[in-house]
N, C-alpha and C. Protein backbone atom coordinates (compact mmCIF):
# COMPACT_ATOMS: atom_id res chain seq x y z
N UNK A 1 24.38 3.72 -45.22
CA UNK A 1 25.17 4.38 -46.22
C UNK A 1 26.63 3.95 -46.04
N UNK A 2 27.05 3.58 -46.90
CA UNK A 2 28.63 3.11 -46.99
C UNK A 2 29.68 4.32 -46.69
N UNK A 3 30.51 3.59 -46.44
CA UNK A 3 32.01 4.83 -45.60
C UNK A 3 32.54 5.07 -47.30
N UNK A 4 33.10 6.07 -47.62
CA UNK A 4 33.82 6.19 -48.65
C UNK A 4 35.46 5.93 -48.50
N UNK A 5 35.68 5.91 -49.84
CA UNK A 5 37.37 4.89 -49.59
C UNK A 5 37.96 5.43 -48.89
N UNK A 6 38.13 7.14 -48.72
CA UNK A 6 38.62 7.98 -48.02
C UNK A 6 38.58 7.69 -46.29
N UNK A 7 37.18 7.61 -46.23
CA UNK A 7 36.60 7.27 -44.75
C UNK A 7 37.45 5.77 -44.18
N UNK A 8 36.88 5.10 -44.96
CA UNK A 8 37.56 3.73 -44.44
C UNK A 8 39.01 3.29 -44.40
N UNK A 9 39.86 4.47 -45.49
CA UNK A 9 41.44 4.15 -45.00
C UNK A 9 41.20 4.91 -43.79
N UNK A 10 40.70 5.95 -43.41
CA UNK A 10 41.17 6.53 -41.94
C UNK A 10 40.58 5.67 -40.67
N UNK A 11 39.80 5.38 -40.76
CA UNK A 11 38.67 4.30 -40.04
C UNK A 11 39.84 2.95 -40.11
N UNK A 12 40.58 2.85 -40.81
CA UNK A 12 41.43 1.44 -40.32
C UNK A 12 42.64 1.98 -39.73
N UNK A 13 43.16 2.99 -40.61
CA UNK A 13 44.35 3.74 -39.46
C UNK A 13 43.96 3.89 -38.34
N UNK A 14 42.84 4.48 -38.19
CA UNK A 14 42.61 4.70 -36.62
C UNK A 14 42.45 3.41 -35.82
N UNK A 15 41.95 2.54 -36.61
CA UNK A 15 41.55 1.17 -35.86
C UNK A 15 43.65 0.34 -35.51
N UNK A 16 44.18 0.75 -36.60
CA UNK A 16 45.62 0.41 -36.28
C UNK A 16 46.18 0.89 -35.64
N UNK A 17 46.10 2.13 -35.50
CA UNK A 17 46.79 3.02 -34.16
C UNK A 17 46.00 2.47 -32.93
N UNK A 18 44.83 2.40 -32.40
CA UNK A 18 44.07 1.93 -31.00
C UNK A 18 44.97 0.75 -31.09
N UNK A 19 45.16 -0.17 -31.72
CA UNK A 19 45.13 -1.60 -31.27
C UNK A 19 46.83 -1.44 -30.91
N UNK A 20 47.39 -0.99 -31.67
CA UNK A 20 49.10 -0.55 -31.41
C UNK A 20 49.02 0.35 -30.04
N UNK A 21 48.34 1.26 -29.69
CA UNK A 21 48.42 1.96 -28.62
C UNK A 21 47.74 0.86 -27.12
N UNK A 22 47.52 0.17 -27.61
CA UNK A 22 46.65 -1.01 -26.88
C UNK A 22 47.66 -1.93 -26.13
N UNK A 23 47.84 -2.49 -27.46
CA UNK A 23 48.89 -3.59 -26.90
C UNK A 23 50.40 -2.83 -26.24
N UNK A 24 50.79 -1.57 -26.10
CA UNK A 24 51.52 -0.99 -25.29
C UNK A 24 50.82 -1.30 -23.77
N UNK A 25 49.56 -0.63 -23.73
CA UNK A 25 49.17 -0.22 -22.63
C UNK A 25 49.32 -1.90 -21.67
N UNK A 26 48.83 -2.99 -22.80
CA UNK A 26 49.19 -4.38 -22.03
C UNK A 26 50.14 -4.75 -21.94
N UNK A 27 51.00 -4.49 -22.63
CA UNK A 27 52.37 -5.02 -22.70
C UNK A 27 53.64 -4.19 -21.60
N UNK A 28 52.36 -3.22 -20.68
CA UNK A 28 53.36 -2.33 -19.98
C UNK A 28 53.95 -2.70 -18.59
N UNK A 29 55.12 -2.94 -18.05
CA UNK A 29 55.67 -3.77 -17.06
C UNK A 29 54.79 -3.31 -15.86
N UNK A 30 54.33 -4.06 -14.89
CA UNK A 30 54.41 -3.91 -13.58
C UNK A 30 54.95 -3.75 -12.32
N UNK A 31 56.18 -3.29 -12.85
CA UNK A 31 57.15 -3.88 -11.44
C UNK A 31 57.08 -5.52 -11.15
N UNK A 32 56.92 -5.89 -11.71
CA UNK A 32 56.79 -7.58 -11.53
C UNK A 32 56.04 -7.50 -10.76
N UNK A 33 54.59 -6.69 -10.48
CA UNK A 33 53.81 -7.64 -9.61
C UNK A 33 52.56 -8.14 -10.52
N UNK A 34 52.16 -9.21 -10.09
CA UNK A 34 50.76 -9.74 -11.29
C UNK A 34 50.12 -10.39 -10.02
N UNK A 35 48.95 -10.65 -10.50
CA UNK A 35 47.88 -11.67 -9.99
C UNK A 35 48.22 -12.76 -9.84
N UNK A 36 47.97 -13.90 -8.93
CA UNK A 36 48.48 -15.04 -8.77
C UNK A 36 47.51 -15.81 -8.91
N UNK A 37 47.28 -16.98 -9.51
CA UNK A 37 46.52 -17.65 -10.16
C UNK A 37 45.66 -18.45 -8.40
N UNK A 38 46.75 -18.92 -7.59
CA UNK A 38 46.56 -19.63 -6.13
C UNK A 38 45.57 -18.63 -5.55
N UNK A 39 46.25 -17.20 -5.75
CA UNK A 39 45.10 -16.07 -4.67
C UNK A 39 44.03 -16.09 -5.45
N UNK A 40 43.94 -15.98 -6.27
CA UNK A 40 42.67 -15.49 -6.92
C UNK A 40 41.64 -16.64 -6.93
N UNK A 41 42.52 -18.17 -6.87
CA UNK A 41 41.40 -19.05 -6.30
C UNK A 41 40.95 -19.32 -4.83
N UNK A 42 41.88 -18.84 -3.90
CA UNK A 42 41.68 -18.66 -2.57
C UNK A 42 40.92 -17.78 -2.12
N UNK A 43 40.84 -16.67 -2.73
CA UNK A 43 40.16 -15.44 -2.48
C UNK A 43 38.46 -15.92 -2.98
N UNK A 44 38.87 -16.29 -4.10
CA UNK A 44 37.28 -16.75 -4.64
C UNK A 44 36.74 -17.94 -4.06
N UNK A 45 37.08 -19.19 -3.24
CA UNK A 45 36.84 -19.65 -2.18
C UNK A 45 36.44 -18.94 -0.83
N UNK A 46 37.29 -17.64 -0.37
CA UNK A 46 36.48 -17.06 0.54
C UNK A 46 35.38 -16.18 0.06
N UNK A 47 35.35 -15.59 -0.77
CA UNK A 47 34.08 -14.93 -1.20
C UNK A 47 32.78 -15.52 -1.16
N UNK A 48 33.27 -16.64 -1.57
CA UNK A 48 31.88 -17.96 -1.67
C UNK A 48 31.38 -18.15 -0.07
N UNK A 49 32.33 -18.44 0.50
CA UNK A 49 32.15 -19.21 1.82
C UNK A 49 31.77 -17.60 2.73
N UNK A 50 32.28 -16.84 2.75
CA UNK A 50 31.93 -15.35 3.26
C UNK A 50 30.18 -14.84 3.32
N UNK A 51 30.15 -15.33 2.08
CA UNK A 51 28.73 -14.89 0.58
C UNK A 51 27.55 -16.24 2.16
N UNK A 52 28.45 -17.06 1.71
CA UNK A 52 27.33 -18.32 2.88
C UNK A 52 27.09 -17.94 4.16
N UNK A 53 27.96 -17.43 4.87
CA UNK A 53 28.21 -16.99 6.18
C UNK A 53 27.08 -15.79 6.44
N UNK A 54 27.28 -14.63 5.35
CA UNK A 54 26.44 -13.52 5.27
C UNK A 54 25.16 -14.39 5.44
N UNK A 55 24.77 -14.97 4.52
CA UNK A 55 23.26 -15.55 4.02
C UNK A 55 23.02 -16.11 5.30
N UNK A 56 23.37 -16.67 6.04
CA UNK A 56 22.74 -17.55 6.98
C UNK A 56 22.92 -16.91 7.92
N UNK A 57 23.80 -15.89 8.48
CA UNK A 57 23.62 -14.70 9.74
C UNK A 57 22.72 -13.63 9.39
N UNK A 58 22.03 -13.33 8.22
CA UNK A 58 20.83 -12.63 7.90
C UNK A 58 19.54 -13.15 7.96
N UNK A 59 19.82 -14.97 7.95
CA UNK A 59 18.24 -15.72 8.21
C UNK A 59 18.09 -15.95 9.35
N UNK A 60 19.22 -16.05 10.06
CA UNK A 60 19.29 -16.21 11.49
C UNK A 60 19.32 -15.47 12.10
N UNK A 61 18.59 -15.24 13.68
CA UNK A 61 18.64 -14.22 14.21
C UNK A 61 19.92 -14.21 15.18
N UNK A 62 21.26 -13.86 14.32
CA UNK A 62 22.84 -14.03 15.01
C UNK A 62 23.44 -13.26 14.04
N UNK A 63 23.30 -11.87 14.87
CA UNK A 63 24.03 -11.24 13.47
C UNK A 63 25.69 -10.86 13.56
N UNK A 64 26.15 -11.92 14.83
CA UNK A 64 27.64 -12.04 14.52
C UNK A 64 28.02 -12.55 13.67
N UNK A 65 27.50 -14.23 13.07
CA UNK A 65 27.51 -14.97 11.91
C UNK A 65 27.50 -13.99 10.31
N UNK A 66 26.93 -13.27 10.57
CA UNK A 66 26.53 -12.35 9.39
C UNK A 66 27.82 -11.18 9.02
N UNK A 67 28.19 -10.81 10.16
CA UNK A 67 29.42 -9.82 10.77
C UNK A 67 30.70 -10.70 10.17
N UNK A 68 30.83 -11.96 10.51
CA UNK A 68 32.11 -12.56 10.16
C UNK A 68 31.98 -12.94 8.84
N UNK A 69 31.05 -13.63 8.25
CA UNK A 69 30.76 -13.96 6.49
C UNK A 69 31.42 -12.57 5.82
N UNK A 70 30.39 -11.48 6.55
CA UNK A 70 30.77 -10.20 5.89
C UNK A 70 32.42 -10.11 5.21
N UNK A 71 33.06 -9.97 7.09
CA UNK A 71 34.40 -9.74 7.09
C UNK A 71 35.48 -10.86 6.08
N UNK A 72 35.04 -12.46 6.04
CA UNK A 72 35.47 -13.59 5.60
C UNK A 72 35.42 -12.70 3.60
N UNK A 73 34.36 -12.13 3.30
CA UNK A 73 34.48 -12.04 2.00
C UNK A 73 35.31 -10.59 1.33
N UNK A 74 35.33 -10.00 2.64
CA UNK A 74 36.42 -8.49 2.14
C UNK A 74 37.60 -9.07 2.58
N UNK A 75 37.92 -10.18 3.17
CA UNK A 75 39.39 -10.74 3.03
C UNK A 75 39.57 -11.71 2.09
N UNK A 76 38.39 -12.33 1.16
CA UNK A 76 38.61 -13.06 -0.06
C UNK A 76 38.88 -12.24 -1.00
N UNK A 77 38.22 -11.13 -1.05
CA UNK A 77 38.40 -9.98 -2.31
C UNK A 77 39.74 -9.61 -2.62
N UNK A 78 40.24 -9.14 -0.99
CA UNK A 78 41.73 -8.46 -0.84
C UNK A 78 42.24 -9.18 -1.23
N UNK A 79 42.31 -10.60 -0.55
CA UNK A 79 43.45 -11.93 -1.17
C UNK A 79 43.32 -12.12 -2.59
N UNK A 80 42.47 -12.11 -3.66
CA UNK A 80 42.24 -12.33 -4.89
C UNK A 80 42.96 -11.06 -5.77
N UNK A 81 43.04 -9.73 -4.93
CA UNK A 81 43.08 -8.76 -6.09
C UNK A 81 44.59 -8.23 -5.78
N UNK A 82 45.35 -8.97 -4.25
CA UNK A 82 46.40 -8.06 -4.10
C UNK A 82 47.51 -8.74 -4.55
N UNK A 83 48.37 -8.15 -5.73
CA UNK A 83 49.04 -9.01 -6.57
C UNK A 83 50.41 -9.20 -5.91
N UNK A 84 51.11 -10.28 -6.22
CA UNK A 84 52.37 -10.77 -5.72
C UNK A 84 53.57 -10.65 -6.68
N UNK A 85 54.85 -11.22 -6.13
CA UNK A 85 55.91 -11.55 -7.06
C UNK A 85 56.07 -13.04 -6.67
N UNK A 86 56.98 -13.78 -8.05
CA UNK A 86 56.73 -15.16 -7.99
C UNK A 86 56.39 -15.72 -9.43
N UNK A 87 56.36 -16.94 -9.64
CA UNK A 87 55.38 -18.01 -10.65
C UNK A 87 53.98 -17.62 -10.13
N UNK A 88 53.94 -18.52 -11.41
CA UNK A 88 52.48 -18.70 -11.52
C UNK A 88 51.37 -17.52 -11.58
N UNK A 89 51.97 -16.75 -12.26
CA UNK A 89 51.33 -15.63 -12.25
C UNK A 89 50.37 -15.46 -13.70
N UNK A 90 49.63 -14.68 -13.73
CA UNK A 90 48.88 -14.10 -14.83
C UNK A 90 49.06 -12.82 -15.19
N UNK A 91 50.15 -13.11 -16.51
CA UNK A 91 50.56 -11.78 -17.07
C UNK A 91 49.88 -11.82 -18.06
N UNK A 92 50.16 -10.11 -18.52
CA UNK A 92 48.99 -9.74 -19.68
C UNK A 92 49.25 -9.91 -20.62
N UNK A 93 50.88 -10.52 -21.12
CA UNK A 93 50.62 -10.67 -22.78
C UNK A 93 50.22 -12.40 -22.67
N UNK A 94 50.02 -13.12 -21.57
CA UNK A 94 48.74 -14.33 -21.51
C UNK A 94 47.85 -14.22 -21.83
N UNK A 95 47.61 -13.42 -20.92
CA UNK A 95 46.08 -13.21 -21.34
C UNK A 95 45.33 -12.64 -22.62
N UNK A 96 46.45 -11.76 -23.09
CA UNK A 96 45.51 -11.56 -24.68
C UNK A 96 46.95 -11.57 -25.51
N UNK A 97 46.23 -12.97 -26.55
CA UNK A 97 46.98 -13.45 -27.89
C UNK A 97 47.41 -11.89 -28.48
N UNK A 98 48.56 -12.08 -29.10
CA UNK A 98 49.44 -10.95 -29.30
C UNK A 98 48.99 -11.36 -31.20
N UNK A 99 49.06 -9.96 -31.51
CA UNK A 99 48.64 -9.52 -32.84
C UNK A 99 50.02 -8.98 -33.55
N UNK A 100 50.38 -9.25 -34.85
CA UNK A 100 51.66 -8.43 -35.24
C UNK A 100 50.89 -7.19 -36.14
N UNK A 101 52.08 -6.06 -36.07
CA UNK A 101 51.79 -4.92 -35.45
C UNK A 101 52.42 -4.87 -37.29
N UNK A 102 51.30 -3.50 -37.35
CA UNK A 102 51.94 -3.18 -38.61
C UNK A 102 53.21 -2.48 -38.72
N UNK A 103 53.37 -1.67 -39.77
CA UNK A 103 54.70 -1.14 -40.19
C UNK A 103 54.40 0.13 -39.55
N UNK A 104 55.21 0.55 -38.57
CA UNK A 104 54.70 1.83 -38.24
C UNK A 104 55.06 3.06 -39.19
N UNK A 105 54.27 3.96 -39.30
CA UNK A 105 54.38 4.96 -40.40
C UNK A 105 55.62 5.75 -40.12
N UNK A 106 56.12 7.02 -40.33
CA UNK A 106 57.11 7.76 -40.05
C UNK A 106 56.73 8.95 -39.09
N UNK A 107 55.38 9.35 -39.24
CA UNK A 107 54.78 9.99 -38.05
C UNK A 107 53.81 9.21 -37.94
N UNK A 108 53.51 9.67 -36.37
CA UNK A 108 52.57 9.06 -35.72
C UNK A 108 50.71 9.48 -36.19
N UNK A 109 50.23 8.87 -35.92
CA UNK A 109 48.44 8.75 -36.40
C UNK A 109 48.20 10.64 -36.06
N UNK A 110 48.28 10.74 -34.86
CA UNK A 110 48.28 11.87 -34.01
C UNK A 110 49.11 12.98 -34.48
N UNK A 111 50.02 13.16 -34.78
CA UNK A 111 51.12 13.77 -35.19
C UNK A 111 50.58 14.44 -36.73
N UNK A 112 49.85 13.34 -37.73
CA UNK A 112 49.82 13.92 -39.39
C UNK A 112 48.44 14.45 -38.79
N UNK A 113 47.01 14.28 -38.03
CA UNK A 113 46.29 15.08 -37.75
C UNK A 113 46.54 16.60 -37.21
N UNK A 114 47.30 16.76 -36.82
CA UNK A 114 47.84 18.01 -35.89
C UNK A 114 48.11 18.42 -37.38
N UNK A 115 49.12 18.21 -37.79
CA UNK A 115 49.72 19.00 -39.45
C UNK A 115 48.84 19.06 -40.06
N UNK A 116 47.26 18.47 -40.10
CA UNK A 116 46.52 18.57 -41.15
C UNK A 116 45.30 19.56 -40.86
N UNK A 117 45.54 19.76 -39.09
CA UNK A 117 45.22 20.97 -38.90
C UNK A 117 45.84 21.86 -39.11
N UNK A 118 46.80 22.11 -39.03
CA UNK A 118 47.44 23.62 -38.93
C UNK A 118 47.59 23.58 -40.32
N UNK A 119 47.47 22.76 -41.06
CA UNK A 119 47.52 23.33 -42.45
C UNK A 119 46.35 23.74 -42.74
N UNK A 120 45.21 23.76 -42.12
CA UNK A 120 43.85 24.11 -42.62
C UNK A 120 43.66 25.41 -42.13
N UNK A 121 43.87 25.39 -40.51
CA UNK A 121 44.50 26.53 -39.47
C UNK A 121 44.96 27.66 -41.05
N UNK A 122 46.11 27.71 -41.41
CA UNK A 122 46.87 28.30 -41.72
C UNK A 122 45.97 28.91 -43.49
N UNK A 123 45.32 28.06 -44.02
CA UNK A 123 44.83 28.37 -45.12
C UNK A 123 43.65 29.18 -45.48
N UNK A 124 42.93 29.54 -43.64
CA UNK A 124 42.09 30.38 -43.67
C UNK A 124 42.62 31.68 -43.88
């Protein structure tokens, strides 16, 4: 069953407000710290090599080998996820292509719902 015209202007407002409330939430500073493109391939090099270490101290009966893979891949993880200051970083308006933003209304999406309660509120 089809949305009625009614439905679908609110169904795109709402879809314009998420994507505007969106690209805030990405566009919101870090303190300059981001992900570093170097850790996150270093880290994912030890994960791998950690991941090998595990596997072959579990076929083997040496379960120090297994103990250090272990440890080798919770220090690839850490190194991959703990972000730096610097180049070469991966910031978020990189990572997602930026959209232009409509005209923002005079109240907010949130704001004419509230009034359109209390006007209903009020008419009982």
């Amino acid at each position: 069953m089809p949305l009625s015209e009614q439905e679908q202007r609110l169904l795109d407002e709402m879809e314009r407000h998420l994507m505007r409330n969106d690209a805030d939430v990405v566009s919101a500073p870090q303190d300059g710290r981001t992900l570093s493109y170097r850790n996150v391939v270093y880290g994912t090099i030890l994960v791998l090599l950690g991941l090998g270490g595990l596997i072959v101290g579990v076929s083997i009966p040496l379960v120090v080998v297994g103990v250090i893979g272990f440890v080798v891949m919770l220090g690839g993880v850490i190194l991959a996820v703990t972000p730096t200051k610097g180049s070469g970083t991966i910031r978020p308006e990189d990572a997602a292509p930026k959209q232009p933003r409509a005209a923002a209304p005079s109240a907010s999406f949130m704001d004419r719902m509230n009034d359109r309660w209390d006007k209903r509120q009020e008419d009982r």
